[in-house]
Protein backbone atom coordinates (compact mmCIF):
# COMPACT_ATOMS: atom_id res chain seq x y z
CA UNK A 1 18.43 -12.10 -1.03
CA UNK A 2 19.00 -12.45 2.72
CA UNK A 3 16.12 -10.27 4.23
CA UNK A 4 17.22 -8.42 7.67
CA UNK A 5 15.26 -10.44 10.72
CA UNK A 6 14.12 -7.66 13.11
CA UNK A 7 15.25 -6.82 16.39
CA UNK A 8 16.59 -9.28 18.32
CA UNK A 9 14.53 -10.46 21.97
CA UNK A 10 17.58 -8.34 23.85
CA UNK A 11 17.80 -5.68 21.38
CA UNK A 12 15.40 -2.23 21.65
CA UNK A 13 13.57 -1.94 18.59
CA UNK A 14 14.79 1.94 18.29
CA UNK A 15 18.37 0.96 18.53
CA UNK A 16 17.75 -1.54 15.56
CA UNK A 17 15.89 1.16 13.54
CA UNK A 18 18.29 3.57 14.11
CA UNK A 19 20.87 2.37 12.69
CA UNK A 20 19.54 0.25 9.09
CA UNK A 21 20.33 2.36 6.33
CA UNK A 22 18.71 2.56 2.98
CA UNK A 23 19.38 2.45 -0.72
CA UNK A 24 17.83 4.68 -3.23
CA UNK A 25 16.39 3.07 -6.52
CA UNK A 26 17.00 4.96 -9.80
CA UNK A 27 14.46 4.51 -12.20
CA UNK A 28 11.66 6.86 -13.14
CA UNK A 29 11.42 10.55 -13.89
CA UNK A 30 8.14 11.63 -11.77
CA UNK A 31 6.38 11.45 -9.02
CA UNK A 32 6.13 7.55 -7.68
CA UNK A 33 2.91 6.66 -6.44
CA UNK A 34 3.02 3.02 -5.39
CA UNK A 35 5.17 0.37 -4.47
CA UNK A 36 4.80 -3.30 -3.57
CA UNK A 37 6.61 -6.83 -2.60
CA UNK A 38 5.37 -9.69 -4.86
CA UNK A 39 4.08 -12.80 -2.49
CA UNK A 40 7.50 -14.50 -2.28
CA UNK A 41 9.84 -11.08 -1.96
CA UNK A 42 11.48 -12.25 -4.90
CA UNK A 43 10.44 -8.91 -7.18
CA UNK A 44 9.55 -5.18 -6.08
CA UNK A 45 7.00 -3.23 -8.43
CA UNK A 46 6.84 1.00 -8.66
CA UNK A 47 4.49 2.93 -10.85
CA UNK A 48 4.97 6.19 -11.32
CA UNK A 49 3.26 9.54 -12.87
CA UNK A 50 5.76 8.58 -15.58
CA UNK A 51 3.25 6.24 -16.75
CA UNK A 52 5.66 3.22 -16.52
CA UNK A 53 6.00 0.29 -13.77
CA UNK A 54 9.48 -0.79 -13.12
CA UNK A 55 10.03 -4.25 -11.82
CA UNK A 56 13.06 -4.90 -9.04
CA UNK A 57 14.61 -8.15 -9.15
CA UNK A 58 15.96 -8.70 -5.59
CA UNK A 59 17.39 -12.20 -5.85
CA UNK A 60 20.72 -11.36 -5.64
CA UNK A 61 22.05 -10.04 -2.06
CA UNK A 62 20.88 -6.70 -3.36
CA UNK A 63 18.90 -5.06 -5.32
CA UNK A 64 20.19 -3.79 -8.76
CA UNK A 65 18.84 -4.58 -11.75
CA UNK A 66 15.28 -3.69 -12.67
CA UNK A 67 13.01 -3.24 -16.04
CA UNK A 68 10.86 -1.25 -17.01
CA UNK A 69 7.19 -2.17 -18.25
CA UNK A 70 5.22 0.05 -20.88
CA UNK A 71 1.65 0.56 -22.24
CA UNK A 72 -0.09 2.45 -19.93
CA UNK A 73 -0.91 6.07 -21.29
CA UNK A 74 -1.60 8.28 -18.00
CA UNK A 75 -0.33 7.87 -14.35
CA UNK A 76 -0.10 4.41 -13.03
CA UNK A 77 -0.99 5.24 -9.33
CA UNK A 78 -1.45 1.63 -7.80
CA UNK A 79 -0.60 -1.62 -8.54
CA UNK A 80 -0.84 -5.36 -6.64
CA UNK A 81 0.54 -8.90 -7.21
CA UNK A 82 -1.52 -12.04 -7.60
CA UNK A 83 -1.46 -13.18 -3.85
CA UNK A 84 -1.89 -16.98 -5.76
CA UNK A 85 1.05 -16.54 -8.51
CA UNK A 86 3.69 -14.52 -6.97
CA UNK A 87 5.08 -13.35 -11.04
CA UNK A 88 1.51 -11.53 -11.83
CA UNK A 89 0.98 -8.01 -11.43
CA UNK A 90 -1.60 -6.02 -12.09
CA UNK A 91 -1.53 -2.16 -12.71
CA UNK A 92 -4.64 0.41 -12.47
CA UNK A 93 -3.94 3.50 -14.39
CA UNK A 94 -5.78 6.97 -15.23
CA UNK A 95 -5.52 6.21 -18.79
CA UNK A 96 -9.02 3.73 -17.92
CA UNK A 97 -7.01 0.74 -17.97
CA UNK A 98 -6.47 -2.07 -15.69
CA UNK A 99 -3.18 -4.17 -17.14
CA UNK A 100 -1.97 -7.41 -15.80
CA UNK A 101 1.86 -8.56 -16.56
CA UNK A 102 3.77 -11.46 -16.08
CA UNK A 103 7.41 -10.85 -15.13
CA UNK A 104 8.33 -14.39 -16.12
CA UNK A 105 7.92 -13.46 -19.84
CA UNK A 106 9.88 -11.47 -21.90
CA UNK A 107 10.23 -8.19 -19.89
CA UNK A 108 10.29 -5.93 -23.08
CA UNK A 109 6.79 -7.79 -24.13
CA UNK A 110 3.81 -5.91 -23.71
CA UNK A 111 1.27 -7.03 -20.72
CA UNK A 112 -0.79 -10.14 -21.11
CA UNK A 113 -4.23 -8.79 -21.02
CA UNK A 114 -5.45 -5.05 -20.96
CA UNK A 115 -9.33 -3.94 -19.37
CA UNK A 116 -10.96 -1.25 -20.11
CA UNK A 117 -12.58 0.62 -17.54
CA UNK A 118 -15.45 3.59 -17.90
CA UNK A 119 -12.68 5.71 -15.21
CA UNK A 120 -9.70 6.70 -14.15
CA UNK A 121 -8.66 4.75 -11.97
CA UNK A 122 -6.72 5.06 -8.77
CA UNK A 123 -7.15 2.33 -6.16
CA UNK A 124 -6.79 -1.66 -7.12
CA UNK A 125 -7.18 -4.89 -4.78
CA UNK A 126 -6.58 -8.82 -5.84
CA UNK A 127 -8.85 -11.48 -3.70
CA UNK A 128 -6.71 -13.73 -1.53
CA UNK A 129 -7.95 -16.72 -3.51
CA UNK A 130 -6.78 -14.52 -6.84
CA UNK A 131 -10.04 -14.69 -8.62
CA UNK A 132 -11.25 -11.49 -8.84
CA UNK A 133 -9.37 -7.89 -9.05
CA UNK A 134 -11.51 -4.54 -7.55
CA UNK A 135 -10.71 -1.10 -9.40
CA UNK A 136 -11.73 1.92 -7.61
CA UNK A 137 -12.07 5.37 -10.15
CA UNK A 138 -11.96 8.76 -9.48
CA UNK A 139 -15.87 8.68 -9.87
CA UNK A 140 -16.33 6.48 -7.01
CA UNK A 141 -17.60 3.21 -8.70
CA UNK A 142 -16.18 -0.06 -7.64
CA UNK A 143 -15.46 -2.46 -10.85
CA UNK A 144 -14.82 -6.23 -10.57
CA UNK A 145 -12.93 -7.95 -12.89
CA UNK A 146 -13.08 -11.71 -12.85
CA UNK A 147 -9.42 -12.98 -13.94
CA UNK A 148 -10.44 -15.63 -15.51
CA UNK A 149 -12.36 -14.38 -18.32
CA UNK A 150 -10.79 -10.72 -17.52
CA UNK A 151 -14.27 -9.13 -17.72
CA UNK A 152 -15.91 -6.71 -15.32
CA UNK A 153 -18.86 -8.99 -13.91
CA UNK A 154 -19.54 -6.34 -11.48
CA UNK A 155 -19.36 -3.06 -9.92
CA UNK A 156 -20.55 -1.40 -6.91
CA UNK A 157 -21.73 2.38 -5.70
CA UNK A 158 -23.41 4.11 -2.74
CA UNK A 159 -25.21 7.67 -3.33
CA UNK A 160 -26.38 9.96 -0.90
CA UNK A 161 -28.30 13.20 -1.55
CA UNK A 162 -27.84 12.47 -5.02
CA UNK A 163 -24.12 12.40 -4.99
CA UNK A 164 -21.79 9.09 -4.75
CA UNK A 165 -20.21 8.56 -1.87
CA UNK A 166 -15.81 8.66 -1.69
CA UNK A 167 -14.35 5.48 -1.75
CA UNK A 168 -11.03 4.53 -1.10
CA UNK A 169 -8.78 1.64 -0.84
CA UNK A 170 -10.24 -1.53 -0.66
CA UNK A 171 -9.35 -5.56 0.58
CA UNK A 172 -10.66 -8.75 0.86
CA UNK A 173 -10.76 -10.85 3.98
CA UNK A 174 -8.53 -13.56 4.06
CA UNK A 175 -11.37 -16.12 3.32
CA UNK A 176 -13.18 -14.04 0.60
CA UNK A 177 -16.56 -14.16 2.69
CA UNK A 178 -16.16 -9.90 3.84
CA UNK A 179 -14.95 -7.06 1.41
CA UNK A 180 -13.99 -4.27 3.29
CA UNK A 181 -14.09 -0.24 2.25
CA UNK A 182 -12.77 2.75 3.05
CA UNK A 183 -15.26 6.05 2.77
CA UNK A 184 -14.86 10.10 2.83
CA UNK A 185 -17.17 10.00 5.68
CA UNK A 186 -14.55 8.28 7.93
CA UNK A 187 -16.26 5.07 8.04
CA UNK A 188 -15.27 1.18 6.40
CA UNK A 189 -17.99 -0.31 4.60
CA UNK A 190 -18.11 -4.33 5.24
CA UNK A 191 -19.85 -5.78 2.19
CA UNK A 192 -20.61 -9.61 1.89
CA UNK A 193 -19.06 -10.89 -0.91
CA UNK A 194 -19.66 -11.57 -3.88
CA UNK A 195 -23.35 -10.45 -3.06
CA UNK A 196 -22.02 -7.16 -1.99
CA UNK A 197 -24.98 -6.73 0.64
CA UNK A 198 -23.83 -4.08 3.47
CA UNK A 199 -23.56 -6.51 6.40
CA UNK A 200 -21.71 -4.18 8.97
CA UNK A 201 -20.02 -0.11 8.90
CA UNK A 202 -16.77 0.03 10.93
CA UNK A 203 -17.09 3.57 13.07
CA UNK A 204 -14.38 5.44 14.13
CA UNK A 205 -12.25 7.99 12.26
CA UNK A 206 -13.85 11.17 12.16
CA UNK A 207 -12.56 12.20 8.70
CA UNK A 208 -11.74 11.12 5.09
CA UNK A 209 -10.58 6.92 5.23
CA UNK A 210 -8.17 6.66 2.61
CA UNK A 211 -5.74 3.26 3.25
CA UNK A 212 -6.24 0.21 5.35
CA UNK A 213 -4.17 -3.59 5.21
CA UNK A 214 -4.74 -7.00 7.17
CA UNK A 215 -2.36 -7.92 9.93
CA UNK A 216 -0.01 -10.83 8.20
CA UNK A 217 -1.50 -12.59 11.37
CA UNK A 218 -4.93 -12.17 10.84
CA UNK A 219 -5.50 -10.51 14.30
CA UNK A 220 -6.13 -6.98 12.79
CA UNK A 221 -7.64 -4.81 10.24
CA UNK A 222 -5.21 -1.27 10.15
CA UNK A 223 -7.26 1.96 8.68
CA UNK A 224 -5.61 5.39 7.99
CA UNK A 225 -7.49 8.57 7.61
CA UNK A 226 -7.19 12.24 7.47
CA UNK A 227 -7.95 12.47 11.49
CA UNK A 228 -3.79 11.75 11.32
CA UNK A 229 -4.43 8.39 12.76
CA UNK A 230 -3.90 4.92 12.49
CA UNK A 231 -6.96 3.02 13.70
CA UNK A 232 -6.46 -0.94 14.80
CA UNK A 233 -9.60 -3.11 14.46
CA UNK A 234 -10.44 -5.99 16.33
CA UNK A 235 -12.76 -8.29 13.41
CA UNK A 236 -14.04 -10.63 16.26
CA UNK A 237 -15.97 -7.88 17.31
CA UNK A 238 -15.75 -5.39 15.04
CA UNK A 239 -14.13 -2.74 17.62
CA UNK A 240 -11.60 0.04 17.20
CA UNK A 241 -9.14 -1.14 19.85
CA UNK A 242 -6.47 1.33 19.58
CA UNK A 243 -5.40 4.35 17.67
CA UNK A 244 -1.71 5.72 16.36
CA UNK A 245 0.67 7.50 15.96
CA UNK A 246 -0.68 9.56 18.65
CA UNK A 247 0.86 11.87 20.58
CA UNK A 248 4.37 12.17 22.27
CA UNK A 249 5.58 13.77 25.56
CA UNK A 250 8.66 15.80 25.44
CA UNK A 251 9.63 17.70 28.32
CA UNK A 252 5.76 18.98 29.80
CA UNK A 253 4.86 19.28 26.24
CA UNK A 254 1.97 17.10 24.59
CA UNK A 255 1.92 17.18 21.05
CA UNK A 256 0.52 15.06 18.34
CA UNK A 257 3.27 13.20 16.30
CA UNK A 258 1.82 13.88 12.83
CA UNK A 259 -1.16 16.36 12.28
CA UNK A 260 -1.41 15.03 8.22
CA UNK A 261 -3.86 12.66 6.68
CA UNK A 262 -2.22 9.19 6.96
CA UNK A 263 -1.74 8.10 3.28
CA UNK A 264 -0.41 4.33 3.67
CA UNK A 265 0.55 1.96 5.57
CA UNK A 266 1.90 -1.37 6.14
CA UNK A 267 2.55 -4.26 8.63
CA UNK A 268 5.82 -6.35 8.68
CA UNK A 269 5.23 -10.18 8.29
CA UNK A 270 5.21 -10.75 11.93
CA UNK A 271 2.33 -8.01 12.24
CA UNK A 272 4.66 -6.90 15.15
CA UNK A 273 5.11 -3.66 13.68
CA UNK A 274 3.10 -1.17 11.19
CA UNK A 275 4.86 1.91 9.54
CA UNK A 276 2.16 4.89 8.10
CA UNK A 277 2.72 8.14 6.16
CA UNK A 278 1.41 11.31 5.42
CA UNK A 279 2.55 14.39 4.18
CA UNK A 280 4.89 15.62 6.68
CA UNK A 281 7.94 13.92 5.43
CA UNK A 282 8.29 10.89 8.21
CA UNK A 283 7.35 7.44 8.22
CA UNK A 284 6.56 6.47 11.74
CA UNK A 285 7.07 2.90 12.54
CA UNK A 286 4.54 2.17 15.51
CA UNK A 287 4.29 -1.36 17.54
CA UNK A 288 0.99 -2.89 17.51
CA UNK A 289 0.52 -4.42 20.59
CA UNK A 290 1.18 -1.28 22.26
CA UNK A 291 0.57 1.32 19.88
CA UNK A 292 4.23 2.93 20.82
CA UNK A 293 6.40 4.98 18.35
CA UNK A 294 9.16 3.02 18.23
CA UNK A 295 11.16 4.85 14.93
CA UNK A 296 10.43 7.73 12.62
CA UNK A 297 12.51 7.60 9.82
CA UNK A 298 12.96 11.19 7.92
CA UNK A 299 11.76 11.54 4.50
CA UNK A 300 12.79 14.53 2.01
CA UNK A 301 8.87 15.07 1.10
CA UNK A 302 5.64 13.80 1.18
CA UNK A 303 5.06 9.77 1.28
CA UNK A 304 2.76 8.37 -1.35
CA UNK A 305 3.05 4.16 -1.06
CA UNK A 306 4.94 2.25 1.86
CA UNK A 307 5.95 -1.55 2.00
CA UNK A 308 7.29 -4.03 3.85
CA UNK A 309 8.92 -6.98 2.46
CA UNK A 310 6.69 -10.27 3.20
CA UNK A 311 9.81 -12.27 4.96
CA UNK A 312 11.81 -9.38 6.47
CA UNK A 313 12.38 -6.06 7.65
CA UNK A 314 12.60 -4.34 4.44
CA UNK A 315 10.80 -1.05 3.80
CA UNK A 316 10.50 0.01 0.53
CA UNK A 317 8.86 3.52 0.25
CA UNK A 318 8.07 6.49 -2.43
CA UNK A 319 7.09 9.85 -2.53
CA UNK A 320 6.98 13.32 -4.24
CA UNK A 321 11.01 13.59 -3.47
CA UNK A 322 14.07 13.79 -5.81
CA UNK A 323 17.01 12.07 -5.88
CA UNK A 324 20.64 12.69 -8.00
CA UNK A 325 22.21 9.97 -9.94
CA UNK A 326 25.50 9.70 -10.59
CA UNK A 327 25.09 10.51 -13.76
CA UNK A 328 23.53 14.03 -12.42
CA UNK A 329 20.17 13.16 -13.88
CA UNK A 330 16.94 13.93 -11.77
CA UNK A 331 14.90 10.92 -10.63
CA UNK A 332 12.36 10.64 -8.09
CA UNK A 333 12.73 9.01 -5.07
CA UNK A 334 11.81 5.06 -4.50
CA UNK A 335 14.43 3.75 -1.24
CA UNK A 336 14.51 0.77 0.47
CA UNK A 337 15.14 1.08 4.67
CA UNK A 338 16.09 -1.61 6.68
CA UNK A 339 19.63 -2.91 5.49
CA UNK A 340 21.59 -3.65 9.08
CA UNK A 341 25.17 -4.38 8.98
């Protein structure tokens, strides 16, 4: 599939925005929670409260055909592909699984290896060098499960007064030496790894720190929290060097573009732009050098998952809305942006 290039050098990046169009993916019956480009663009992976995960092909000039992958028993709500073997996915679930598929096999075969987890889980992460997968549950313990053996060899937790602290979303750096997470205090927790000795705690949001993704470029860390910001960290010095959305003038009026916790977000390949979402039924594409609004594309409800393609200005997003088939069939929504004619 040709993947749309960006604006051009003479072109404003609003007039391109403004005028890609999307296409709506039918597929699941409930709420979608999370979407995401393999490595090499060549499939898109949803899972939904449905409890399946539905694999896009896009090799063809668009995207059309998908299948659908079964086993998990509760709500698969987040998944991520091997960064080192762009046809392995991996799928945590509230049914206290962890599943990892190959979509080279047999897509009506059932996954290649299951892991049981102690809970439900919510949040998953793959190390850039692919060897080990992090599973955040709804009780706040971090699990590691080695892919080689697929065993958990470790897990991690932080109390205070007696009670664990939130944990988030969760990433590697690009060299595996830092693991980086987000807390309900506002703050990221740097962790050497594999140790997992506290080395540094990134300062800056002052609530809940629920999402965060490197810069393709490795320039930046981007965090999202329920202060309605984006926060861009500098990792040479560990500094918050800007903060978005913001706020927007119109007329003498100063208001704050979104007032709703930032849910996800996502930075194109270039790392030239970064679209976040929240609950008020946008998804504000922002320019990082700058920290300008440059688009915000309307959305029919609340956004749960955002993401860019890895070699072009695709956005594929999902959220809490509906969508009619032909057929007249209810499906919830999963939409690609970014086609330009």
């Amino acid at each position: 599939m040709q993947t749309p290039k960006g604006p051009s050098e003479r072109e404003k990046p609003a007039d391109y925005f403004g005028i890609c169009r999307e296409k709506v993916l039918y597929g699941h019956t409930q709420t979608v929670r999370t979407v995401a480009w393999s490595s090499d663009g060549r499939f898109l992976a949803s899972g939904s409260v449905d409890t399946t995960v539905r694999i896009w092909w896009t090799a063809e000039e668009d995207i059309t055909e998908s299948w659908k992958l079964e086993g998990h028993r509760d709500s698969v709500d987040q998944l991520c592909w091997n960064p080192m073997n762009p046809s392995v996915l991996a799928t945590a679930s509230e049914d206290r699984t962890v599943r990892f598929w190959d979509v080279r096999v047999d897509p009506s075969s059932v996954c290649k290896h299951a892991v049981e987890t102690q809970g439900q889980n919510i949040n998953i992460s793959w190390s850039k060098d692919g060897s080990t997968v992090a599973i955040g549950d709804k009780d706040n313990i971090i699990s590691f499960i080695d892919t080689r053996t697929y065993k958990i060899v470790n897990t991690y937790y932080e109390k205070k007064d007696d009670k664990k602290i939130e944990f988030n979303e969760m990433t590697w750096d690009h060299n595996c030496n830092l693991f980086y997470l987000t807390t309900g205090t506002g703050a990221i927790r740097v962790l050497r790894w594999p140790s997992l000795n506290v080395v540094h705690t990134l300062r800056g949001h002052t609530a809940s720190c629920y999402c965060l993704e490197y810069d393709p470029k490795l320039r930046y860390l981007a965090t999202g929290a329920a202060d309605a910001l984006v926060g861009l960290w500098d990792l040479s010095y560990w500094y918050m060097i800007r903060a978005f959305p913001g706020y927007e003038v119109v007329g003498k009026v100063r208001s704050s573009i979104t007032k709703t916790p930032v849910r996800t977000l996502s930075f194109t390949h270039d790392g030239k732009y970064i679209a976040s979402a929240s609950e008020d039924q946008q998804i504000v594409i922002s320019e990082v050098d700058t920290g300008d609004t440059i688009y915000r594309l309307p959305c029919g409800a609340a956004t749960n998952s955002v993401s860019w393609h890895p070699n072009g200005y695709l956005l594929a997003y999902a959220g809490d809305e509906f969508s009619s088939d032909i057929d007249g069939r209810k499906y919830r929504g999963l939409k690609v942006y970014g086609y330009y004619d």
